[in-house]
C-alpha atoms as a PDB file:
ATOM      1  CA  UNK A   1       0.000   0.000   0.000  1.00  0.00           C
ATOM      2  CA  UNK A   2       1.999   3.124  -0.787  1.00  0.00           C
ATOM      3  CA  UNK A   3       0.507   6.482  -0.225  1.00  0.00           C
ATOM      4  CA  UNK A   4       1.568   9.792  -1.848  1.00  0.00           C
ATOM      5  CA  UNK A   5       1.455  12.918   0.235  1.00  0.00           C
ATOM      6  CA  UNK A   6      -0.013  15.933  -1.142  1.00  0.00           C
ATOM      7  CA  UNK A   7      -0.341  19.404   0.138  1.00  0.00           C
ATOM      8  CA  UNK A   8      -3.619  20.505   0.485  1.00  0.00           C
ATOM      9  CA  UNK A   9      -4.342  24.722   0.075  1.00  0.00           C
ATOM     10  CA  UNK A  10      -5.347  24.667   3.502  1.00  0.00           C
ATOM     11  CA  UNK A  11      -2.138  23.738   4.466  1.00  0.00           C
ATOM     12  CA  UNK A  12      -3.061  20.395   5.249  1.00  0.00           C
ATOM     13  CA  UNK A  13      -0.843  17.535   4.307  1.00  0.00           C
ATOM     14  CA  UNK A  14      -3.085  14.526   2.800  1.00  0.00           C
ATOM     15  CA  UNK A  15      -1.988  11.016   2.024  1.00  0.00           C
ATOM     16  CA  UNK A  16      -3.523   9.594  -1.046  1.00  0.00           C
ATOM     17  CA  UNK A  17      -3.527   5.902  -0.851  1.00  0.00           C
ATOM     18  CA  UNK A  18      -4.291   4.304  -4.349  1.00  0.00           C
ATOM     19  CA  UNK A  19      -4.924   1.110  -3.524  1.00  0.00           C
ATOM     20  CA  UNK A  20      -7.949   1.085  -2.005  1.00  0.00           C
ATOM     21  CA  UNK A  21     -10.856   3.146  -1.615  1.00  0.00           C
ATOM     22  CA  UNK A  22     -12.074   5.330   1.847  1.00  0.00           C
ATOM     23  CA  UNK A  23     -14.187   4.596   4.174  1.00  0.00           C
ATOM     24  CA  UNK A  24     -15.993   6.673   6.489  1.00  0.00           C
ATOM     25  CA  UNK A  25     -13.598   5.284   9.084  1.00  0.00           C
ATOM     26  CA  UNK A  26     -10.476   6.940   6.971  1.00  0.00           C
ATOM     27  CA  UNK A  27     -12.554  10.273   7.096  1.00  0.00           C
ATOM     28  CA  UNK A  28     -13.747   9.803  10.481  1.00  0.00           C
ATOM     29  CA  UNK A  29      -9.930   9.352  11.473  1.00  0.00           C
ATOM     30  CA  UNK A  30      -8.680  12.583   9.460  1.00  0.00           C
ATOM     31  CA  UNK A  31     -11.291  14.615  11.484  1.00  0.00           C
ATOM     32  CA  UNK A  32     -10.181  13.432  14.375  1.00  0.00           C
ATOM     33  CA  UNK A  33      -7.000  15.364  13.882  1.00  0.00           C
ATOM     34  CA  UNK A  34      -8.875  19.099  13.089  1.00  0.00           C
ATOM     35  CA  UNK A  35      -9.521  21.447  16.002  1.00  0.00           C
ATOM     36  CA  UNK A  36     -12.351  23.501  16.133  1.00  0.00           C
ATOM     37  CA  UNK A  37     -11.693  25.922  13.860  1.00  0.00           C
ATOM     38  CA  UNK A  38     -10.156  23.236  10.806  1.00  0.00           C
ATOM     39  CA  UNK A  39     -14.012  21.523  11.366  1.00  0.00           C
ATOM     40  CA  UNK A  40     -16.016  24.850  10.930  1.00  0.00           C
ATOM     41  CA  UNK A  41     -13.856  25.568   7.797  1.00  0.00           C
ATOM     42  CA  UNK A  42     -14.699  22.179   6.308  1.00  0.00           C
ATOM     43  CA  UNK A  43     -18.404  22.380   7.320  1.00  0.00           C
ATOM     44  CA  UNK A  44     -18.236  26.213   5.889  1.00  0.00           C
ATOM     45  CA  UNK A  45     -16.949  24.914   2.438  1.00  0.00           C
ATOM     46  CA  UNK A  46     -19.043  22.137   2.238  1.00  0.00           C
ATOM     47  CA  UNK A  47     -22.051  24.434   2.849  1.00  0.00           C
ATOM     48  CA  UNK A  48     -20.749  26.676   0.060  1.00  0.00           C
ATOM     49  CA  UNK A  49     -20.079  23.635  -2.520  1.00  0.00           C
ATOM     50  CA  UNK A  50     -23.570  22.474  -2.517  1.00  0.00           C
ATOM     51  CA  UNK A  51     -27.267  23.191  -2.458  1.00  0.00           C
ATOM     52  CA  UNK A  52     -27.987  19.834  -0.995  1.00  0.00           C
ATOM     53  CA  UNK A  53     -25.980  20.077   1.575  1.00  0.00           C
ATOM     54  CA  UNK A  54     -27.153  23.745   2.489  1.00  0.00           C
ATOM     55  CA  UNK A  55     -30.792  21.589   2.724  1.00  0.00           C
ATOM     56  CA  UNK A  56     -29.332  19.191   5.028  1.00  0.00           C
ATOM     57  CA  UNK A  57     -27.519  21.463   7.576  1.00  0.00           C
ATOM     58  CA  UNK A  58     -30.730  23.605   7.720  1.00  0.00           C
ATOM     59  CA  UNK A  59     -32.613  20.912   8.631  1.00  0.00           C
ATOM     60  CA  UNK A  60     -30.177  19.095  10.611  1.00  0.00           C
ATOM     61  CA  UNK A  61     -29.820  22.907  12.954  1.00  0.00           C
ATOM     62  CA  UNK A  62     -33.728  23.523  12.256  1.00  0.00           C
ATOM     63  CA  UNK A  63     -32.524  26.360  10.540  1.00  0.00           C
ATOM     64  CA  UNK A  64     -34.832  29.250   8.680  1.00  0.00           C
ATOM     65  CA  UNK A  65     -38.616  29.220   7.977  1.00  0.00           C
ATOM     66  CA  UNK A  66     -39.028  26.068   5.612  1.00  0.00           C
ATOM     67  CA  UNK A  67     -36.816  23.443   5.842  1.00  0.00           C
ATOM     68  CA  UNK A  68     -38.954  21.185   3.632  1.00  0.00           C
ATOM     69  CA  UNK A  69     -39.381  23.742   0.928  1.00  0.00           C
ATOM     70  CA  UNK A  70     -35.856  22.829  -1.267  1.00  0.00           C
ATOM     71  CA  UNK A  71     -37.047  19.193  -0.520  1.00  0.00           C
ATOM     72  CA  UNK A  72     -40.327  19.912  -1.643  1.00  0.00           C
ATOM     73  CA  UNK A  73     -38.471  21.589  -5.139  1.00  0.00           C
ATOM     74  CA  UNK A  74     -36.885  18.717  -5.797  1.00  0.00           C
ATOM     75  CA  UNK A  75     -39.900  16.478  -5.155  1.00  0.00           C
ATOM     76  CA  UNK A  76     -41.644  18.799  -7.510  1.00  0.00           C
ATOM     77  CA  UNK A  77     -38.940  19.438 -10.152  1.00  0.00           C
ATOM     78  CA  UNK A  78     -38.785  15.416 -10.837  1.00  0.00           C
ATOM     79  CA  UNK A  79     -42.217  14.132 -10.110  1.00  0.00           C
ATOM     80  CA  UNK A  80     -44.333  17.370 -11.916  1.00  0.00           C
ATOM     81  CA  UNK A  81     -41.581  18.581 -14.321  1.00  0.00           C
ATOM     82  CA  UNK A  82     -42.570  21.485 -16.709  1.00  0.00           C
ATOM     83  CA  UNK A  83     -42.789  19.547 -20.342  1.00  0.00           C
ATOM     84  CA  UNK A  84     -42.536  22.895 -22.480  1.00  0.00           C
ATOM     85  CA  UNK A  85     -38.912  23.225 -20.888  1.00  0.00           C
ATOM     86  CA  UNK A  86     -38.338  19.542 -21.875  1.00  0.00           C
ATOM     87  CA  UNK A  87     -38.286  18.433 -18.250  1.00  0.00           C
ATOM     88  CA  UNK A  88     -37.984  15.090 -17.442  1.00  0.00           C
ATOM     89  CA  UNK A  89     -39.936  12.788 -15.125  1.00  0.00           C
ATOM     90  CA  UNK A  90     -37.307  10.778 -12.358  1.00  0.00           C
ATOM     91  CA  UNK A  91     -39.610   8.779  -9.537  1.00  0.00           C
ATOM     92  CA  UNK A  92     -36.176   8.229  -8.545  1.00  0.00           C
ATOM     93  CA  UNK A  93     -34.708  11.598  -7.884  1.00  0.00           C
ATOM     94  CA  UNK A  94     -38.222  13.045  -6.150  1.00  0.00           C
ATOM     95  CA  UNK A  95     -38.104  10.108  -3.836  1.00  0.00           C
ATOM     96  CA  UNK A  96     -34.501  10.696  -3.313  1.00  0.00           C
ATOM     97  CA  UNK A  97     -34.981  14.419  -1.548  1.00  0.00           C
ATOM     98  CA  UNK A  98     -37.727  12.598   0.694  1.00  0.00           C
ATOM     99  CA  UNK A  99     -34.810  10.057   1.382  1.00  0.00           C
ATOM    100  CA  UNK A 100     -32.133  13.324   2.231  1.00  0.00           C
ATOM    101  CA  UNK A 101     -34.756  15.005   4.459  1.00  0.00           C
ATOM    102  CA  UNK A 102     -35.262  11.620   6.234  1.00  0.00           C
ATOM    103  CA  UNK A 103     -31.185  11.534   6.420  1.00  0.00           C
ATOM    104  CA  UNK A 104     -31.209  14.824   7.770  1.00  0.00           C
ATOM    105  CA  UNK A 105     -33.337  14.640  10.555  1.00  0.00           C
ATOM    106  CA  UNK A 106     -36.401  12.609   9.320  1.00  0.00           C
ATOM    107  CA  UNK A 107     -39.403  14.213  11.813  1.00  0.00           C
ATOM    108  CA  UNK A 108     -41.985  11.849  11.560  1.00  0.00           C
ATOM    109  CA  UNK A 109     -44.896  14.938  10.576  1.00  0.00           C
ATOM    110  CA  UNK A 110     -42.024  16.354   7.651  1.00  0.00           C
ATOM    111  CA  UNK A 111     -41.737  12.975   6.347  1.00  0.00           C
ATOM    112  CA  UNK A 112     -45.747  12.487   6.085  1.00  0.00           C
ATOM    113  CA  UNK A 113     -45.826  15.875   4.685  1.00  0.00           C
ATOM    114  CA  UNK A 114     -43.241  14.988   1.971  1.00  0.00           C
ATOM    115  CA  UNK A 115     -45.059  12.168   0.752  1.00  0.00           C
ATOM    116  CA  UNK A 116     -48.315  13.246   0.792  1.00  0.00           C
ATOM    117  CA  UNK A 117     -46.900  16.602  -1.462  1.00  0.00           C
ATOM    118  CA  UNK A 118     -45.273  13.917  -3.424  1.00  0.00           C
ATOM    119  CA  UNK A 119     -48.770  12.602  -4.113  1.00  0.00           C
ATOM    120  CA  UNK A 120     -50.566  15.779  -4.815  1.00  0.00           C
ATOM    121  CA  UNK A 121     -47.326  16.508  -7.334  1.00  0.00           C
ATOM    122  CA  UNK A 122     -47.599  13.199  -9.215  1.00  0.00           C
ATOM    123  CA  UNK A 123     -51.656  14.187  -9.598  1.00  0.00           C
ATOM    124  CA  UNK A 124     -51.392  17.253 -10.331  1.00  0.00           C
ATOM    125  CA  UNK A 125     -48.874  16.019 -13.040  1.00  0.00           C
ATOM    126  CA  UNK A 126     -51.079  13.313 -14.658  1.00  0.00           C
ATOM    127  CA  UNK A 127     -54.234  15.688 -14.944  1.00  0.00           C
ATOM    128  CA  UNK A 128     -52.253  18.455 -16.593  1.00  0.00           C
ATOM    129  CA  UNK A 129     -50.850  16.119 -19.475  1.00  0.00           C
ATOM    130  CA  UNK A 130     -52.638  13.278 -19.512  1.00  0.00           C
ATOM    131  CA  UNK A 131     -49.579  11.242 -18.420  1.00  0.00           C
ATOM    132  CA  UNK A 132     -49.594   7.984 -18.717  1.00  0.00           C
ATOM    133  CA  UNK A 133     -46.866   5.643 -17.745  1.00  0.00           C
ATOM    134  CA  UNK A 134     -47.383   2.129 -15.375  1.00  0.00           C
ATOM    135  CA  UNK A 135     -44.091   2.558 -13.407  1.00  0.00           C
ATOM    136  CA  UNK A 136     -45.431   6.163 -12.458  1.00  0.00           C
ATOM    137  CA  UNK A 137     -48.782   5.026 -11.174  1.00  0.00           C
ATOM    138  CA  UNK A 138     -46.942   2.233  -9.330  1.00  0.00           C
ATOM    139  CA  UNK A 139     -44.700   4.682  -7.435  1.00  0.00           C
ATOM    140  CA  UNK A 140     -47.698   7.280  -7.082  1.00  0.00           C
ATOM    141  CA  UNK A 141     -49.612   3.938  -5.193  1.00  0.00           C
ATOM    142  CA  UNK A 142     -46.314   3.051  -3.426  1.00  0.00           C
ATOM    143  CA  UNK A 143     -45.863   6.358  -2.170  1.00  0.00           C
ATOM    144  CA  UNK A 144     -49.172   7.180  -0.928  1.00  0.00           C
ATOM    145  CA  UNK A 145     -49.041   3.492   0.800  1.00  0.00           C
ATOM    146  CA  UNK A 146     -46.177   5.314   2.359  1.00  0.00           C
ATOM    147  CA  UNK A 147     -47.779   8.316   3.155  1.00  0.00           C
ATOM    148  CA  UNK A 148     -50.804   6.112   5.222  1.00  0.00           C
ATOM    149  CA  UNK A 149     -47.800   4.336   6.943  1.00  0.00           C
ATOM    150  CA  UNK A 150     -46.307   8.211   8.113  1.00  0.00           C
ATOM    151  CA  UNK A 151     -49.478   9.489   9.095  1.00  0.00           C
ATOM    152  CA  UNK A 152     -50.592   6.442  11.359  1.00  0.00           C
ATOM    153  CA  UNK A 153     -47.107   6.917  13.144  1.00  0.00           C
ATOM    154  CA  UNK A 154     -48.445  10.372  14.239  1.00  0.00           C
ATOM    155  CA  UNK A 155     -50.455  11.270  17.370  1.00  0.00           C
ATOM    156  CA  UNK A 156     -53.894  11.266  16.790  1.00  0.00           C
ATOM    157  CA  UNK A 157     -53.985  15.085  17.526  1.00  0.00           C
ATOM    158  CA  UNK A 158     -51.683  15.383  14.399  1.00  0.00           C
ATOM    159  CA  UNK A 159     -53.533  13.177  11.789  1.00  0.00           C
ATOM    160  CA  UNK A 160     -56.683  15.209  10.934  1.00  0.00           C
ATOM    161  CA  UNK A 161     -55.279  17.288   8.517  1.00  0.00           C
ATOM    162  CA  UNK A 162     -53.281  14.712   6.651  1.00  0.00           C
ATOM    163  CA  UNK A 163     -56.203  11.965   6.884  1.00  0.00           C
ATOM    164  CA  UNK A 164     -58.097  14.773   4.972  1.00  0.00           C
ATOM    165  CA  UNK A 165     -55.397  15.342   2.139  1.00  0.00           C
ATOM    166  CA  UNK A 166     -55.039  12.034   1.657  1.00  0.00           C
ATOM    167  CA  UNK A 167     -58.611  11.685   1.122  1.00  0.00           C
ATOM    168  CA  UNK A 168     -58.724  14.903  -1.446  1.00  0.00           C
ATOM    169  CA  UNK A 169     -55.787  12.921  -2.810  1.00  0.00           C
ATOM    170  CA  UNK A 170     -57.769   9.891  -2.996  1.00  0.00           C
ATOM    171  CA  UNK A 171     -60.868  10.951  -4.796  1.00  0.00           C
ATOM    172  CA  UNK A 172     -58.582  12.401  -7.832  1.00  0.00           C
ATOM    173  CA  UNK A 173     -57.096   8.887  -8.234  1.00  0.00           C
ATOM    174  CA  UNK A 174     -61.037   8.270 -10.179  1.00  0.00           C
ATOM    175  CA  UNK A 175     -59.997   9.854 -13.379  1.00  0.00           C
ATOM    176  CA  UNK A 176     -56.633   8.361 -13.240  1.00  0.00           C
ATOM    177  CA  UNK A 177     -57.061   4.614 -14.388  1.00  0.00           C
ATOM    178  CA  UNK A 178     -54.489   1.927 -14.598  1.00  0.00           C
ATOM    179  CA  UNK A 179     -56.084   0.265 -10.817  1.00  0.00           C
ATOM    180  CA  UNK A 180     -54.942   3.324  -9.054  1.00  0.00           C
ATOM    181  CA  UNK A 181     -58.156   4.720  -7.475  1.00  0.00           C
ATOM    182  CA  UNK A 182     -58.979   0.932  -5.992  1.00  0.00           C
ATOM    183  CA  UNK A 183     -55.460   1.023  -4.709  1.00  0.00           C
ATOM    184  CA  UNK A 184     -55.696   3.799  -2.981  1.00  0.00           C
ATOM    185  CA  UNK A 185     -59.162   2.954  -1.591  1.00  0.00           C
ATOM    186  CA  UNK A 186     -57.638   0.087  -0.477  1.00  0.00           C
ATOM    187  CA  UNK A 187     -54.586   1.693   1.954  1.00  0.00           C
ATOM    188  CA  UNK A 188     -58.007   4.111   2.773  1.00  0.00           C
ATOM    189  CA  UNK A 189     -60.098   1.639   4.189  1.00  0.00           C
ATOM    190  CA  UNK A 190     -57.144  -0.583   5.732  1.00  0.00           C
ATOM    191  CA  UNK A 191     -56.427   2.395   7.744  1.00  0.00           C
ATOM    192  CA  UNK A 192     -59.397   3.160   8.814  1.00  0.00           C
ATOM    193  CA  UNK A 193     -59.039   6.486   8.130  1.00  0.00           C
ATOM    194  CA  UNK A 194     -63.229   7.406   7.953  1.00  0.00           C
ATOM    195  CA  UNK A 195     -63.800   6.755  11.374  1.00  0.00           C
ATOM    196  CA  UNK A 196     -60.967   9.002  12.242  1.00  0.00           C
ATOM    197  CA  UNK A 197     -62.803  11.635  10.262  1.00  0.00           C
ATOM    198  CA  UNK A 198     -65.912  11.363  12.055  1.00  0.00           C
END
Protein backbone atom coordinates (compact mmCIF):
# COMPACT_ATOMS: atom_id res chain seq x y z
CA UNK A 1 0.00 0.00 0.00
CA UNK A 2 2.00 3.12 -0.79
CA UNK A 3 0.51 6.48 -0.22
CA UNK A 4 1.57 9.79 -1.85
CA UNK A 5 1.46 12.92 0.23
CA UNK A 6 -0.01 15.93 -1.14
CA UNK A 7 -0.34 19.40 0.14
CA UNK A 8 -3.62 20.50 0.48
CA UNK A 9 -4.34 24.72 0.08
CA UNK A 10 -5.35 24.67 3.50
CA UNK A 11 -2.14 23.74 4.47
CA UNK A 12 -3.06 20.39 5.25
CA UNK A 13 -0.84 17.54 4.31
CA UNK A 14 -3.09 14.53 2.80
CA UNK A 15 -1.99 11.02 2.02
CA UNK A 16 -3.52 9.59 -1.05
CA UNK A 17 -3.53 5.90 -0.85
CA UNK A 18 -4.29 4.30 -4.35
CA UNK A 19 -4.92 1.11 -3.52
CA UNK A 20 -7.95 1.09 -2.00
CA UNK A 21 -10.86 3.15 -1.62
CA UNK A 22 -12.07 5.33 1.85
CA UNK A 23 -14.19 4.60 4.17
CA UNK A 24 -15.99 6.67 6.49
CA UNK A 25 -13.60 5.28 9.08
CA UNK A 26 -10.48 6.94 6.97
CA UNK A 27 -12.55 10.27 7.10
CA UNK A 28 -13.75 9.80 10.48
CA UNK A 29 -9.93 9.35 11.47
CA UNK A 30 -8.68 12.58 9.46
CA UNK A 31 -11.29 14.61 11.48
CA UNK A 32 -10.18 13.43 14.38
CA UNK A 33 -7.00 15.36 13.88
CA UNK A 34 -8.88 19.10 13.09
CA UNK A 35 -9.52 21.45 16.00
CA UNK A 36 -12.35 23.50 16.13
CA UNK A 37 -11.69 25.92 13.86
CA UNK A 38 -10.16 23.24 10.81
CA UNK A 39 -14.01 21.52 11.37
CA UNK A 40 -16.02 24.85 10.93
CA UNK A 41 -13.86 25.57 7.80
CA UNK A 42 -14.70 22.18 6.31
CA UNK A 43 -18.40 22.38 7.32
CA UNK A 44 -18.24 26.21 5.89
CA UNK A 45 -16.95 24.91 2.44
CA UNK A 46 -19.04 22.14 2.24
CA UNK A 47 -22.05 24.43 2.85
CA UNK A 48 -20.75 26.68 0.06
CA UNK A 49 -20.08 23.63 -2.52
CA UNK A 50 -23.57 22.47 -2.52
CA UNK A 51 -27.27 23.19 -2.46
CA UNK A 52 -27.99 19.83 -0.99
CA UNK A 53 -25.98 20.08 1.58
CA UNK A 54 -27.15 23.75 2.49
CA UNK A 55 -30.79 21.59 2.72
CA UNK A 56 -29.33 19.19 5.03
CA UNK A 57 -27.52 21.46 7.58
CA UNK A 58 -30.73 23.61 7.72
CA UNK A 59 -32.61 20.91 8.63
CA UNK A 60 -30.18 19.10 10.61
CA UNK A 61 -29.82 22.91 12.95
CA UNK A 62 -33.73 23.52 12.26
CA UNK A 63 -32.52 26.36 10.54
CA UNK A 64 -34.83 29.25 8.68
CA UNK A 65 -38.62 29.22 7.98
CA UNK A 66 -39.03 26.07 5.61
CA UNK A 67 -36.82 23.44 5.84
CA UNK A 68 -38.95 21.18 3.63
CA UNK A 69 -39.38 23.74 0.93
CA UNK A 70 -35.86 22.83 -1.27
CA UNK A 71 -37.05 19.19 -0.52
CA UNK A 72 -40.33 19.91 -1.64
CA UNK A 73 -38.47 21.59 -5.14
CA UNK A 74 -36.88 18.72 -5.80
CA UNK A 75 -39.90 16.48 -5.16
CA UNK A 76 -41.64 18.80 -7.51
CA UNK A 77 -38.94 19.44 -10.15
CA UNK A 78 -38.79 15.42 -10.84
CA UNK A 79 -42.22 14.13 -10.11
CA UNK A 80 -44.33 17.37 -11.92
CA UNK A 81 -41.58 18.58 -14.32
CA UNK A 82 -42.57 21.48 -16.71
CA UNK A 83 -42.79 19.55 -20.34
CA UNK A 84 -42.54 22.90 -22.48
CA UNK A 85 -38.91 23.22 -20.89
CA UNK A 86 -38.34 19.54 -21.88
CA UNK A 87 -38.29 18.43 -18.25
CA UNK A 88 -37.98 15.09 -17.44
CA UNK A 89 -39.94 12.79 -15.13
CA UNK A 90 -37.31 10.78 -12.36
CA UNK A 91 -39.61 8.78 -9.54
CA UNK A 92 -36.18 8.23 -8.55
CA UNK A 93 -34.71 11.60 -7.88
CA UNK A 94 -38.22 13.04 -6.15
CA UNK A 95 -38.10 10.11 -3.84
CA UNK A 96 -34.50 10.70 -3.31
CA UNK A 97 -34.98 14.42 -1.55
CA UNK A 98 -37.73 12.60 0.69
CA UNK A 99 -34.81 10.06 1.38
CA UNK A 100 -32.13 13.32 2.23
CA UNK A 101 -34.76 15.00 4.46
CA UNK A 102 -35.26 11.62 6.23
CA UNK A 103 -31.18 11.53 6.42
CA UNK A 104 -31.21 14.82 7.77
CA UNK A 105 -33.34 14.64 10.55
CA UNK A 106 -36.40 12.61 9.32
CA UNK A 107 -39.40 14.21 11.81
CA UNK A 108 -41.99 11.85 11.56
CA UNK A 109 -44.90 14.94 10.58
CA UNK A 110 -42.02 16.35 7.65
CA UNK A 111 -41.74 12.98 6.35
CA UNK A 112 -45.75 12.49 6.09
CA UNK A 113 -45.83 15.88 4.69
CA UNK A 114 -43.24 14.99 1.97
CA UNK A 115 -45.06 12.17 0.75
CA UNK A 116 -48.31 13.25 0.79
CA UNK A 117 -46.90 16.60 -1.46
CA UNK A 118 -45.27 13.92 -3.42
CA UNK A 119 -48.77 12.60 -4.11
CA UNK A 120 -50.57 15.78 -4.82
CA UNK A 121 -47.33 16.51 -7.33
CA UNK A 122 -47.60 13.20 -9.22
CA UNK A 123 -51.66 14.19 -9.60
CA UNK A 124 -51.39 17.25 -10.33
CA UNK A 125 -48.87 16.02 -13.04
CA UNK A 126 -51.08 13.31 -14.66
CA UNK A 127 -54.23 15.69 -14.94
CA UNK A 128 -52.25 18.46 -16.59
CA UNK A 129 -50.85 16.12 -19.48
CA UNK A 130 -52.64 13.28 -19.51
CA UNK A 131 -49.58 11.24 -18.42
CA UNK A 132 -49.59 7.98 -18.72
CA UNK A 133 -46.87 5.64 -17.74
CA UNK A 134 -47.38 2.13 -15.37
CA UNK A 135 -44.09 2.56 -13.41
CA UNK A 136 -45.43 6.16 -12.46
CA UNK A 137 -48.78 5.03 -11.17
CA UNK A 138 -46.94 2.23 -9.33
CA UNK A 139 -44.70 4.68 -7.43
CA UNK A 140 -47.70 7.28 -7.08
CA UNK A 141 -49.61 3.94 -5.19
CA UNK A 142 -46.31 3.05 -3.43
CA UNK A 143 -45.86 6.36 -2.17
CA UNK A 144 -49.17 7.18 -0.93
CA UNK A 145 -49.04 3.49 0.80
CA UNK A 146 -46.18 5.31 2.36
CA UNK A 147 -47.78 8.32 3.15
CA UNK A 148 -50.80 6.11 5.22
CA UNK A 149 -47.80 4.34 6.94
CA UNK A 150 -46.31 8.21 8.11
CA UNK A 151 -49.48 9.49 9.10
CA UNK A 152 -50.59 6.44 11.36
CA UNK A 153 -47.11 6.92 13.14
CA UNK A 154 -48.45 10.37 14.24
CA UNK A 155 -50.45 11.27 17.37
CA UNK A 156 -53.89 11.27 16.79
CA UNK A 157 -53.98 15.08 17.53
CA UNK A 158 -51.68 15.38 14.40
CA UNK A 159 -53.53 13.18 11.79
CA UNK A 160 -56.68 15.21 10.93
CA UNK A 161 -55.28 17.29 8.52
CA UNK A 162 -53.28 14.71 6.65
CA UNK A 163 -56.20 11.96 6.88
CA UNK A 164 -58.10 14.77 4.97
CA UNK A 165 -55.40 15.34 2.14
CA UNK A 166 -55.04 12.03 1.66
CA UNK A 167 -58.61 11.68 1.12
CA UNK A 168 -58.72 14.90 -1.45
CA UNK A 169 -55.79 12.92 -2.81
CA UNK A 170 -57.77 9.89 -3.00
CA UNK A 171 -60.87 10.95 -4.80
CA UNK A 172 -58.58 12.40 -7.83
CA UNK A 173 -57.10 8.89 -8.23
CA UNK A 174 -61.04 8.27 -10.18
CA UNK A 175 -60.00 9.85 -13.38
CA UNK A 176 -56.63 8.36 -13.24
CA UNK A 177 -57.06 4.61 -14.39
CA UNK A 178 -54.49 1.93 -14.60
CA UNK A 179 -56.08 0.26 -10.82
CA UNK A 180 -54.94 3.32 -9.05
CA UNK A 181 -58.16 4.72 -7.47
CA UNK A 182 -58.98 0.93 -5.99
CA UNK A 183 -55.46 1.02 -4.71
CA UNK A 184 -55.70 3.80 -2.98
CA UNK A 185 -59.16 2.95 -1.59
CA UNK A 186 -57.64 0.09 -0.48
CA UNK A 187 -54.59 1.69 1.95
CA UNK A 188 -58.01 4.11 2.77
CA UNK A 189 -60.10 1.64 4.19
CA UNK A 190 -57.14 -0.58 5.73
CA UNK A 191 -56.43 2.39 7.74
CA UNK A 192 -59.40 3.16 8.81
CA UNK A 193 -59.04 6.49 8.13
CA UNK A 194 -63.23 7.41 7.95
CA UNK A 195 -63.80 6.75 11.37
CA UNK A 196 -60.97 9.00 12.24
CA UNK A 197 -62.80 11.63 10.26
CA UNK A 198 -65.91 11.36 12.06
Amino acid sequence: MVSKLSHHPRGLIVAKNKSASPTWADVRARLLEFDRAGLQGLIQDLYAASKDTQAFLHARFDLGPDQLRPYKATISRWINPDLMKNQAVSVSKAKKAIADYRNAIGRPEDLAELSVFFCKEAFSFVESCSFSDERYFDALIRMYDRSVNFVLSLPLAQRRAYVERLGKLRSRAKHVGWGVEDELNDRWYDADFDEQLE
